[in-house]
Protein backbone atom coordinates (compact mmCIF):
# COMPACT_ATOMS: atom_id res chain seq x y z
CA UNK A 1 -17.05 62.90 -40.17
CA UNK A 2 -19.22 65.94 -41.69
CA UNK A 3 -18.54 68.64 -43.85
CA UNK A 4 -18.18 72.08 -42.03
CA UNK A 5 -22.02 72.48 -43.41
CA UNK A 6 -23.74 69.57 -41.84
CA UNK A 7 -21.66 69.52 -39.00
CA UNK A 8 -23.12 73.17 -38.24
CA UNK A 9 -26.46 72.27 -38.46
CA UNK A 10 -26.26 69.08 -36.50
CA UNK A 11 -24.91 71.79 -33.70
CA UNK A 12 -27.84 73.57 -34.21
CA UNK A 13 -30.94 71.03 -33.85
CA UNK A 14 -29.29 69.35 -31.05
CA UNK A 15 -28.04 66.22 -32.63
CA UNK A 16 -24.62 66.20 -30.08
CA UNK A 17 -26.78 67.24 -27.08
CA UNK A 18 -26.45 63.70 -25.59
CA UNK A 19 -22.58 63.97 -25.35
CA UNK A 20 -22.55 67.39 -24.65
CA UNK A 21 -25.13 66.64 -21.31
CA UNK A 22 -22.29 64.26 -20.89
CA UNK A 23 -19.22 66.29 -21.23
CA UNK A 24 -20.72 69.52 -19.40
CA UNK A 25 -23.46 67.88 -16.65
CA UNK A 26 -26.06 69.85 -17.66
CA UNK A 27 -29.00 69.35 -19.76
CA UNK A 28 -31.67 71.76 -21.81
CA UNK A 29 -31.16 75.69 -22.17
CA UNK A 30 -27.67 75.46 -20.42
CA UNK A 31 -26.31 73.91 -23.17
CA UNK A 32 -26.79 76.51 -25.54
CA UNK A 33 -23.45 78.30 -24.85
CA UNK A 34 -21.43 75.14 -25.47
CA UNK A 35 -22.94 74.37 -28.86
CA UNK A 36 -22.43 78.01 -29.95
CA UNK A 37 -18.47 77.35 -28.41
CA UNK A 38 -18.02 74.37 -30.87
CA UNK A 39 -20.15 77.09 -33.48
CA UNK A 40 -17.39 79.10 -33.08
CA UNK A 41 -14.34 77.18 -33.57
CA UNK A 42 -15.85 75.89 -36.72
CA UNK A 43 -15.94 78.95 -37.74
CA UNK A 44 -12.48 79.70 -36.70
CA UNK A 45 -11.26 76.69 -38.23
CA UNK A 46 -12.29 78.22 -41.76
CA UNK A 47 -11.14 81.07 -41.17
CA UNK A 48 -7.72 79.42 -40.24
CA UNK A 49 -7.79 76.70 -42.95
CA UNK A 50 -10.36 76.69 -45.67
CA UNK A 51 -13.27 74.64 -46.78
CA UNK A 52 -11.85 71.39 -45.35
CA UNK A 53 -14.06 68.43 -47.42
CA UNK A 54 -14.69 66.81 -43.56
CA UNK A 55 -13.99 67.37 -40.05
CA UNK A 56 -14.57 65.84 -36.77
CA UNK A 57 -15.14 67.49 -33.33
CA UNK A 58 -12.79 66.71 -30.48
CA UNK A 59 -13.09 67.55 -26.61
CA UNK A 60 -10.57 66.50 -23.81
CA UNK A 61 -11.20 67.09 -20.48
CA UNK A 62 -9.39 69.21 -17.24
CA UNK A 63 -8.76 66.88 -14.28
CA UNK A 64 -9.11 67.46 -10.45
CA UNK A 65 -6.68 65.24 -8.13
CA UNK A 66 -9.55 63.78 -5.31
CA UNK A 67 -7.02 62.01 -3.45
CA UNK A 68 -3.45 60.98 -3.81
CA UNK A 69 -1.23 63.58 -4.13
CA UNK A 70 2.00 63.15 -5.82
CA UNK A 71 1.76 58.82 -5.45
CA UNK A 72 1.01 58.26 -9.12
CA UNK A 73 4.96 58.51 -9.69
CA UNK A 74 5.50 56.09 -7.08
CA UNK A 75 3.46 53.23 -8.14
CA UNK A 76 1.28 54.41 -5.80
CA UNK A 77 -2.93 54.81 -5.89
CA UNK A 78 -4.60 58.05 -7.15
CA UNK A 79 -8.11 59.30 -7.04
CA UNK A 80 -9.06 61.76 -9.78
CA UNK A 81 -11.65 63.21 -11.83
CA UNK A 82 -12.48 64.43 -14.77
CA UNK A 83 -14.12 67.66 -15.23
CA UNK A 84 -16.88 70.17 -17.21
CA UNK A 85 -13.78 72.53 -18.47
CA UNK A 86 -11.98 71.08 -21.43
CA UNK A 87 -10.27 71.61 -24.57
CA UNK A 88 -11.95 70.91 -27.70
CA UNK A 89 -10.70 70.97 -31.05
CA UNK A 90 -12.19 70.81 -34.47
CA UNK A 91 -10.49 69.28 -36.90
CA UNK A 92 -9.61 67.64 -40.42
CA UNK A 93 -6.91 64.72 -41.78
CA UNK A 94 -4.84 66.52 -44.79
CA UNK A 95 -2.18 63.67 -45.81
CA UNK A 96 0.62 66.51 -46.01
CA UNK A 97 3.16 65.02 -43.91
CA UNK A 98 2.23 67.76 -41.41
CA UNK A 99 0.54 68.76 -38.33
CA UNK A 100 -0.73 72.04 -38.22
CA UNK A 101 -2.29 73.61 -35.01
CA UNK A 102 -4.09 76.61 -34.10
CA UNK A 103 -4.53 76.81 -30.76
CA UNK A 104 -7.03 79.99 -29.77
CA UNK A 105 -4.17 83.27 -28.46
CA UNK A 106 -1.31 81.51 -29.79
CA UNK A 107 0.83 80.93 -32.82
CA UNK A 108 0.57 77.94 -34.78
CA UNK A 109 1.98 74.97 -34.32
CA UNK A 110 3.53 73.39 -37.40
CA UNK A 111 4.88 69.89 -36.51
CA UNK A 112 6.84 68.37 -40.13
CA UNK A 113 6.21 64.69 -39.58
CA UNK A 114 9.48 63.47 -41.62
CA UNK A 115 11.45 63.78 -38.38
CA UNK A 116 9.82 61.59 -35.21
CA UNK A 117 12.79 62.39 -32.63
CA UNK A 118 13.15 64.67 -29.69
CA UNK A 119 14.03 68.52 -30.67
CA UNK A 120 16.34 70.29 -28.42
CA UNK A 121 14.78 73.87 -29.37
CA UNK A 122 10.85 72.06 -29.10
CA UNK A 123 11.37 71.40 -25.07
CA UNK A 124 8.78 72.68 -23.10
CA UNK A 125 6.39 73.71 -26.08
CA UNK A 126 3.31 72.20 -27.73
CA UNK A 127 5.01 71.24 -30.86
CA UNK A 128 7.11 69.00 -28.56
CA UNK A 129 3.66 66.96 -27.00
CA UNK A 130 2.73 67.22 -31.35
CA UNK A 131 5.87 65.50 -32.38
CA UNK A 132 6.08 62.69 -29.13
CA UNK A 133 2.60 62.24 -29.84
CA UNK A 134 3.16 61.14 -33.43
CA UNK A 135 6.36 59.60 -32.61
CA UNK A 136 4.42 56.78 -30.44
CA UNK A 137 1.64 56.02 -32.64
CA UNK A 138 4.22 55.35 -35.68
CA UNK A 139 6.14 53.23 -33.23
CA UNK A 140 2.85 51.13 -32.17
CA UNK A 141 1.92 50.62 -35.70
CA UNK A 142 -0.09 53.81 -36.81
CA UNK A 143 1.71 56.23 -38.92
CA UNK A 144 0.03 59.70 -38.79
CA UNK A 145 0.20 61.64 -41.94
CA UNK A 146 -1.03 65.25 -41.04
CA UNK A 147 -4.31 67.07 -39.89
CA UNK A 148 -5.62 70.73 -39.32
CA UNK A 149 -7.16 71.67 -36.03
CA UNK A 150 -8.03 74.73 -34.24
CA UNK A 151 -8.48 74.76 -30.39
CA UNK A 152 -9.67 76.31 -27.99
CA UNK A 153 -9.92 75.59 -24.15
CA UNK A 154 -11.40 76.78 -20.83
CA UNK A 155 -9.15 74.59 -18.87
CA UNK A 156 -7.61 76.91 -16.41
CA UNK A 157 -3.52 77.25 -17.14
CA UNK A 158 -1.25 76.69 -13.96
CA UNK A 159 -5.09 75.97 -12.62
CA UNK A 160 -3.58 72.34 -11.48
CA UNK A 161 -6.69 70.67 -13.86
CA UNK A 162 -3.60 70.01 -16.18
CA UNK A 163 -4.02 71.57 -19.37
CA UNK A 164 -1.21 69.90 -20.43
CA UNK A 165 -2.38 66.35 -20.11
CA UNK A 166 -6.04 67.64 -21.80
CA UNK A 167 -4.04 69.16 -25.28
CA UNK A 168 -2.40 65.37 -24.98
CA UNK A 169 -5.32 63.54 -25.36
CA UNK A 170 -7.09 65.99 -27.21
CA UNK A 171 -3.84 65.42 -29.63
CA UNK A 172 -3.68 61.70 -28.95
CA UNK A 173 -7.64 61.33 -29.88
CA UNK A 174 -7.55 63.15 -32.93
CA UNK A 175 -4.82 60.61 -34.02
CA UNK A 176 -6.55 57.50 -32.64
CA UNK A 177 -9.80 58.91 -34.96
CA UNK A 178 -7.77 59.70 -37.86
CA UNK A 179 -4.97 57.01 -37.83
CA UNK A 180 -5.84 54.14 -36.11
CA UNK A 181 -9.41 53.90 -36.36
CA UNK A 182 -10.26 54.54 -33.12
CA UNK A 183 -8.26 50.80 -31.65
CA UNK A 184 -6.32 52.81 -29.06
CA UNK A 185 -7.89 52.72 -25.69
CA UNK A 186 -8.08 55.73 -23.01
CA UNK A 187 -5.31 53.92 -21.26
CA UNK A 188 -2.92 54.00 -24.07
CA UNK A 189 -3.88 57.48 -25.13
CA UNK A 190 -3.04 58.24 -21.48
CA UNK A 191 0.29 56.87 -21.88
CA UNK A 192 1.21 58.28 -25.28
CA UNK A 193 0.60 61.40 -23.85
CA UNK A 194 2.92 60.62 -20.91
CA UNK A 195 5.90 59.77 -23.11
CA UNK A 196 5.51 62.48 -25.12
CA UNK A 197 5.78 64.84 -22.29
CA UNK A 198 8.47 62.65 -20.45
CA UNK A 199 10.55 62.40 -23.78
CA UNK A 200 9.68 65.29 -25.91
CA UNK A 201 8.51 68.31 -23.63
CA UNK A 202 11.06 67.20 -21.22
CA UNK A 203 8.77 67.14 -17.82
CA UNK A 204 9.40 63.95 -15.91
CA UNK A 205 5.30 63.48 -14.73
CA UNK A 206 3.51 60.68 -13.73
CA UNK A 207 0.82 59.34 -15.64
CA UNK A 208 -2.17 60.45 -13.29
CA UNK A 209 -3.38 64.28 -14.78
CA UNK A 210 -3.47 61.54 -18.73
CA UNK A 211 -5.61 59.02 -17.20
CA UNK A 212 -7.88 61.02 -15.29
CA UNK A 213 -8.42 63.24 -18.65
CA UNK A 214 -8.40 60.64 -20.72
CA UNK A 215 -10.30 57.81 -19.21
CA UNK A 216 -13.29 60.15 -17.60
CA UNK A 217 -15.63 60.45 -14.74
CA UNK A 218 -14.55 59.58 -10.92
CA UNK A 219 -11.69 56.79 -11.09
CA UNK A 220 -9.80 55.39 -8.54
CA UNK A 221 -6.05 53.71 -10.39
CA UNK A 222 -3.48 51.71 -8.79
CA UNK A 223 -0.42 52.59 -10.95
CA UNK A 224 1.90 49.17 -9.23
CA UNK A 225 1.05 47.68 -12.58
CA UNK A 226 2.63 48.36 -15.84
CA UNK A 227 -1.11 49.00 -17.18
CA UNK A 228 -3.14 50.44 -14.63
CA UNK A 229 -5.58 49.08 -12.61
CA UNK A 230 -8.70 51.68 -13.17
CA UNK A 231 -12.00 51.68 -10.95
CA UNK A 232 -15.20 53.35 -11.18
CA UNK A 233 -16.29 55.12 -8.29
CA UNK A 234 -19.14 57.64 -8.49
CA UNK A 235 -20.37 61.00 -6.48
CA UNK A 236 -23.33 63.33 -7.06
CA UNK A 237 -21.69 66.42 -5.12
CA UNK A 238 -25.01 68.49 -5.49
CA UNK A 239 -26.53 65.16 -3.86
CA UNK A 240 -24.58 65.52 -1.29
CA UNK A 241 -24.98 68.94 -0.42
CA UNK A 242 -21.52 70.40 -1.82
CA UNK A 243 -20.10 71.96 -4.55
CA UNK A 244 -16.35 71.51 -5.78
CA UNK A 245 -14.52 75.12 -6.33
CA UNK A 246 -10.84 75.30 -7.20
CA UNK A 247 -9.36 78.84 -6.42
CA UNK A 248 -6.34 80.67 -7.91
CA UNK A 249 -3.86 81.66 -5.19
CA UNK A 250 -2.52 84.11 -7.82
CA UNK A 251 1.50 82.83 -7.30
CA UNK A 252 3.88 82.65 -10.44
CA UNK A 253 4.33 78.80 -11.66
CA UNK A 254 8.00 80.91 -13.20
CA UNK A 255 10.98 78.57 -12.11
CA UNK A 256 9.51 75.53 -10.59
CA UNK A 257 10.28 72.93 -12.45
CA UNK A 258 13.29 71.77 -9.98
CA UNK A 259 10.96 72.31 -7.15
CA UNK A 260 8.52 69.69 -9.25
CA UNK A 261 10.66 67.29 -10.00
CA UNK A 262 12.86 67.27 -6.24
CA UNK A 263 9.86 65.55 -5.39
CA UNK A 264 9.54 62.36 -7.47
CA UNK A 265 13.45 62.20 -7.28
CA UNK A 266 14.15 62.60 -3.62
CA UNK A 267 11.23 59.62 -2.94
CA UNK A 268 12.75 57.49 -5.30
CA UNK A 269 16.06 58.49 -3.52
CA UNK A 270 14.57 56.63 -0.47
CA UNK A 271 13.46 53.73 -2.12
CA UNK A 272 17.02 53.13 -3.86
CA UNK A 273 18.50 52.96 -0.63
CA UNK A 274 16.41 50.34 0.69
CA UNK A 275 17.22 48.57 -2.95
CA UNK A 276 14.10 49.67 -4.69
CA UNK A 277 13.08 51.47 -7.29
CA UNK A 278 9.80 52.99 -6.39
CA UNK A 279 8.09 53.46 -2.91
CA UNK A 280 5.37 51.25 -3.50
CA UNK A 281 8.23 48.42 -3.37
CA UNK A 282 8.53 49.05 0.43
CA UNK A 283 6.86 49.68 3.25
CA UNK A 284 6.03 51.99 5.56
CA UNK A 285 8.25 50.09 8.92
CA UNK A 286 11.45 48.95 6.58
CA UNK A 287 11.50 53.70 6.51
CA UNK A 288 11.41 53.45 10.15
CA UNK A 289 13.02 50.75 11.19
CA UNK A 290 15.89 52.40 8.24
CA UNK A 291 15.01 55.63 9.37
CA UNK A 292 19.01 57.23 10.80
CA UNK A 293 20.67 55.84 7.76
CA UNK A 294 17.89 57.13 5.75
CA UNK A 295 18.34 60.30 7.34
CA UNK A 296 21.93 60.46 6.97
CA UNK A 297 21.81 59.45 3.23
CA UNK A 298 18.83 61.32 1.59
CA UNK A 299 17.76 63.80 4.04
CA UNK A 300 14.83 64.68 6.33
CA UNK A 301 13.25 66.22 3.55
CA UNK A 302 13.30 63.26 1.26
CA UNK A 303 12.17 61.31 4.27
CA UNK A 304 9.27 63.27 5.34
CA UNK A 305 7.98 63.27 1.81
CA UNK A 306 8.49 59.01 1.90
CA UNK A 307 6.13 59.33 4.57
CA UNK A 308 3.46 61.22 3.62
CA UNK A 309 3.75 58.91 0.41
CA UNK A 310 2.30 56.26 2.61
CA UNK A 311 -0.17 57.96 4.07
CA UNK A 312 -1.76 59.31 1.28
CA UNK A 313 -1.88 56.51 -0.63
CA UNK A 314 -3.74 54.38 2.40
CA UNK A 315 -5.96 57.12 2.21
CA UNK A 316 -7.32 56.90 -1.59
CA UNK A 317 -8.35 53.36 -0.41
CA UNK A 318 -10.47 55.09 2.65
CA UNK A 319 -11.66 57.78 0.46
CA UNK A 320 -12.67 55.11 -2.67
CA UNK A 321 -14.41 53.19 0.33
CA UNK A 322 -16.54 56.11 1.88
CA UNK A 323 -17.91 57.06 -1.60
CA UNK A 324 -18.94 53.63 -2.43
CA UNK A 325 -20.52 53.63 0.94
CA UNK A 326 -22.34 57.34 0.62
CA UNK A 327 -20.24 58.81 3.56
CA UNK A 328 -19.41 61.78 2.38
CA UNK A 329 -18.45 63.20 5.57
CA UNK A 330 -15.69 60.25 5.74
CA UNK A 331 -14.59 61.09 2.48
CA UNK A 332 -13.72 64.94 3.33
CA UNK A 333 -12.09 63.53 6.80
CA UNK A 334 -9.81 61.99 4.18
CA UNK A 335 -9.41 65.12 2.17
CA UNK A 336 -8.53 66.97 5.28
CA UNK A 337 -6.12 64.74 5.90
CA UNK A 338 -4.39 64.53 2.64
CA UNK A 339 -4.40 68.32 2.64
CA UNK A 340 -2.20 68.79 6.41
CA UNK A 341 -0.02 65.90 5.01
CA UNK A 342 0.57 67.67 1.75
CA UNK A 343 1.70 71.00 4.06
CA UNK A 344 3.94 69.18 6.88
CA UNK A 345 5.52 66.19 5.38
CA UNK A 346 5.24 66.35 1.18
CA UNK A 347 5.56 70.24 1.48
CA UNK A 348 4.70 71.05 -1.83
CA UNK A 349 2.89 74.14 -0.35
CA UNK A 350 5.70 76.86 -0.24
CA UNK A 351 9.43 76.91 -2.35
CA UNK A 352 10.00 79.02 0.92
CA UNK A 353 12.66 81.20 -1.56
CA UNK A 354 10.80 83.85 -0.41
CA UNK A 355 8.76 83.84 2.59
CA UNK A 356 6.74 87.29 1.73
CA UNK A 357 5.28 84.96 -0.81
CA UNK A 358 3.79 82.06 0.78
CA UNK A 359 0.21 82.38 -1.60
CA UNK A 360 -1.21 78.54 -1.48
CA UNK A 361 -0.90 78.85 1.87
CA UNK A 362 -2.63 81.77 2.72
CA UNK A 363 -5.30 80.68 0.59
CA UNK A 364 -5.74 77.33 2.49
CA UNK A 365 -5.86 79.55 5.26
CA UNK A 366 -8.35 82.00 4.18
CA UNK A 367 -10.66 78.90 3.05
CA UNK A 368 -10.87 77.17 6.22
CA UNK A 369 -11.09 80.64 7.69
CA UNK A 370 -14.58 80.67 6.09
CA UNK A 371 -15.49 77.34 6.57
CA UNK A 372 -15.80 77.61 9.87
CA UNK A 373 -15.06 73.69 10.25
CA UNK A 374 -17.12 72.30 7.56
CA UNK A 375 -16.07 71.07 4.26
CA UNK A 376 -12.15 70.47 3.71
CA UNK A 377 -9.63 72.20 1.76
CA UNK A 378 -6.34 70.79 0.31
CA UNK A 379 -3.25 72.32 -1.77
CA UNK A 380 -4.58 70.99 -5.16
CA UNK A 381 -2.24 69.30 -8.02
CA UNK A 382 1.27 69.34 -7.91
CA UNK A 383 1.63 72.26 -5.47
CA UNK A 384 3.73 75.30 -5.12
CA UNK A 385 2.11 77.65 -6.91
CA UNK A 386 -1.71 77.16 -8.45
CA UNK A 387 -4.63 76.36 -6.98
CA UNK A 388 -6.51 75.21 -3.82
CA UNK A 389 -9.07 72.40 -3.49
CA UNK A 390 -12.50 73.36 -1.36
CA UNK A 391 -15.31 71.28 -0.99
CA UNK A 392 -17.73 73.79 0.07
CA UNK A 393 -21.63 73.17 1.71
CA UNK A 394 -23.90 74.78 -0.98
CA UNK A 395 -25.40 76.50 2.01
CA UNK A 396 -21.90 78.75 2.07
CA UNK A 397 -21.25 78.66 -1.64
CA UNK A 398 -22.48 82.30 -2.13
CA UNK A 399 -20.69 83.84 0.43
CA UNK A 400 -17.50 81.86 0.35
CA UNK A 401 -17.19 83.05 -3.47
CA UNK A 402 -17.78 86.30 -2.29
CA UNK A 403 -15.55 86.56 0.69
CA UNK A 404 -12.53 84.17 -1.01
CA UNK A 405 -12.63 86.35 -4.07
CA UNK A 406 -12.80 89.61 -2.42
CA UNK A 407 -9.00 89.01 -1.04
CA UNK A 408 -7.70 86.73 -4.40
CA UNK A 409 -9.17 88.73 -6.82
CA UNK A 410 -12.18 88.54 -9.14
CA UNK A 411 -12.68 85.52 -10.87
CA UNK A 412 -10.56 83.08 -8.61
CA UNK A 413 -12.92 80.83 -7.19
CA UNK A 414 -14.00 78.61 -9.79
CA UNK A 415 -17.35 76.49 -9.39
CA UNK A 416 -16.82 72.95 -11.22
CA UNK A 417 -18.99 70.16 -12.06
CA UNK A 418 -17.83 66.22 -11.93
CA UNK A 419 -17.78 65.18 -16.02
CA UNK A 420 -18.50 60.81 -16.81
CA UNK A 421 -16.28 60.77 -19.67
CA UNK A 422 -13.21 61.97 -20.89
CA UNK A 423 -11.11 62.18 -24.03
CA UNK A 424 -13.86 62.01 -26.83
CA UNK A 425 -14.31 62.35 -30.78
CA UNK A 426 -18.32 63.77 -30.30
CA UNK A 427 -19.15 63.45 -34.19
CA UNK A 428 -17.96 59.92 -34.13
């Protein structure tokens, strides 16, 4: 660690560059506006909390789903990447029992370390993730006795790049810096931040948006294993012609948390009456050879969303293949294909509550509209409400942003770039 001094003027001659190239994929004058970014919240941190003696920079990245949508929960194989918006956090150990939190637009979050259980009046806030957070590294050994930090973040909320998952291992880093000397792998990071969201925020999510943020770059993980199987895969989209834009549909994420979680409960309905837990403990013919019973006991709903289980998850393998081979076009064929499965058989696309509001759709519509046939487009995250997927030829990109945002709105097609790393302490 630095003081706030030294830290500041290893911003300024470039002595971070290296990981920031890393955490932004860019190089030379375009990182300018990210050092003056971490400039900024140093300054903010003062501001917020005095002189501290040292601190330490943080960043933890957003996450876009590739391939495998809603399988994670299901033992099931995800595709995922980490990307150049993130949430970064400087910040400072101060052995007062207490965790004290700034996030950038908000109040602050002051978590009192003396009590590690599950608050009632904490679910669905921050100082919930805080408190689970610390909870699990006192249980696996490393007590955490208080820091500072202010943070800010450009990942997108309700964006589906999970801005939850990034403040949970921007959280979960801090304290693997601070408190356990940095022995806590991405994986377990990942997983902390799982719990704490599981147990403490009260959300019952897989473990995919963690790893993806946590563990970095393009990943392929088989989640059948009580520690994940991770693999590297790798994709230079401007290589290949194409650039990755996520676009807010504009709908209201208000009230879907039953809609969420119907999902991972009404495929684990099918499993449990084959005898299983999880989907990934049967196959694809014991739900049709099952499939009146299954009917008549969970519903075509809960059936149709068994099946797209299994096709999606077949497809991460396909997709994983074609980028290892350089067939890009393969690998949107795939998307594509995840995407109508999402609509007809997971349909995670529309709550249908109110059929005058049907905005995911419509976007997916509008983008293949202006595709014309090329690129692919897929409901992006966990669905609903949020944000669309669009692999888009760079020979388009100008006039798909113009034409997509001149019906969503200003500012709703958002260009990303592919990041190699994830959760990270940069003045380590």
């Amino acid at each position: 660690m630095y003081t706030i001094e030294e830290t500041c003027n290893a911003l300024r001659s470039g002595a971070f560059d290296e990981r920031l190239a890393q955490m932004y994929a860019c190089t030379g004058d375009a990182l300018a506006p990210y050092r003056q970014r971490f400039l900024d919240a140093v300054s903010a941190f003062r501001a917020q909390f005095g002189d501290a003696q040292q601190i330490a920079l943080f960043s933890a990245p957003g996450r876009t789903e590739l391939g495998g949508n809603h399988t994670d929960h299901q033992g099931g194989h995800v595709l995922a990447a980490s990307v150049n918006l993130d949430m970064i956090a400087v910040a400072a150990p101060n052995s007062s029992g207490c965790i004290r939190l700034k996030s950038e637009g908000f109040a602050m979050d002051s978590v009192e370390l003396s009590c590690l259980m599950p608050k009632a009046e904490e679910r669905n806030t921050s100082a919930a993730l805080i408190r689970g957070i610390a909870a699990k590294f006192e249980e696996i050994g490393y007590p955490v006795t208080g820091f500072d930090a202010f943070v800010t973040s450009d990942v997108l909320c309700g964006s589906g790049l999970s801005s939850s998952a990034a403040f949970e291992v921007l959280v979960g880093t801090i304290c693997n810096t601070f408190f356990a000397e940095g022995n806590t792998d991405a994986v377990a990071i990942a997983q902390i931040g799982q719990y704490a969201e599981n147990v403490f925020f009260g959300k019952p999510c897989g473990l995919m948006d963690q790893m993806a943020c946590s563990v970095g770059g393009v990943i392929a993980i088989d989640f059948k294993q009580d520690v994940p199987k991770i693999t590297q895969a790798d994709v230079d989209l401007t290589k290949e012609g194409y650039a990755l834009c996520i676009l807010d549909s504009g709908a209201d994420h208000a009230d879907l948390t039953d809609a969420y979680a119907a999902i991972p409960a009404e495929m684990r309905s099918v499993a449990a009456a084959l005898g299983k837990t999880l989907l990934s403990e049967v196959t694809e013919a014991e739900i049709l050879e099952h499939l009146p019973t299954l009917r008549e006991t969970c519903g075509d709903r809960a059936v149709l969303r068994a099946i797209h289980f299994f096709g999606d998850d077949e497809r991460v393998f396909r997709e994983a293949e074609a980028l290892k081979n350089g067939d890009f076009e393969q690998f949107l064929c795939e998307v594509r294909a995840s995407g109508h499965s999402s609509f007809m058989y997971l349909q995670n696309v529309c709550t249908y509550d109110d059929s005058a509001k049907q905005e995911v759709a419509l976007t997916i519509a509008l983008c293949e509209t202006l595709l014309h046939g090329r690129g692919a487009v897929r409901v992006h995250g966990g669905g609903f409400a949020g944000t669309v997927q669009a692999f888009v030829p760079l020979d388009m990109l100008e006039q798909f942003l113009r034409d997509s945002e001149r019906v969503l709105g200003s500012g709703r097609c958002h260009v990303l770039r592919i990041r190699s790393i994830g959760g990270i302490h940069i003045t380590e």
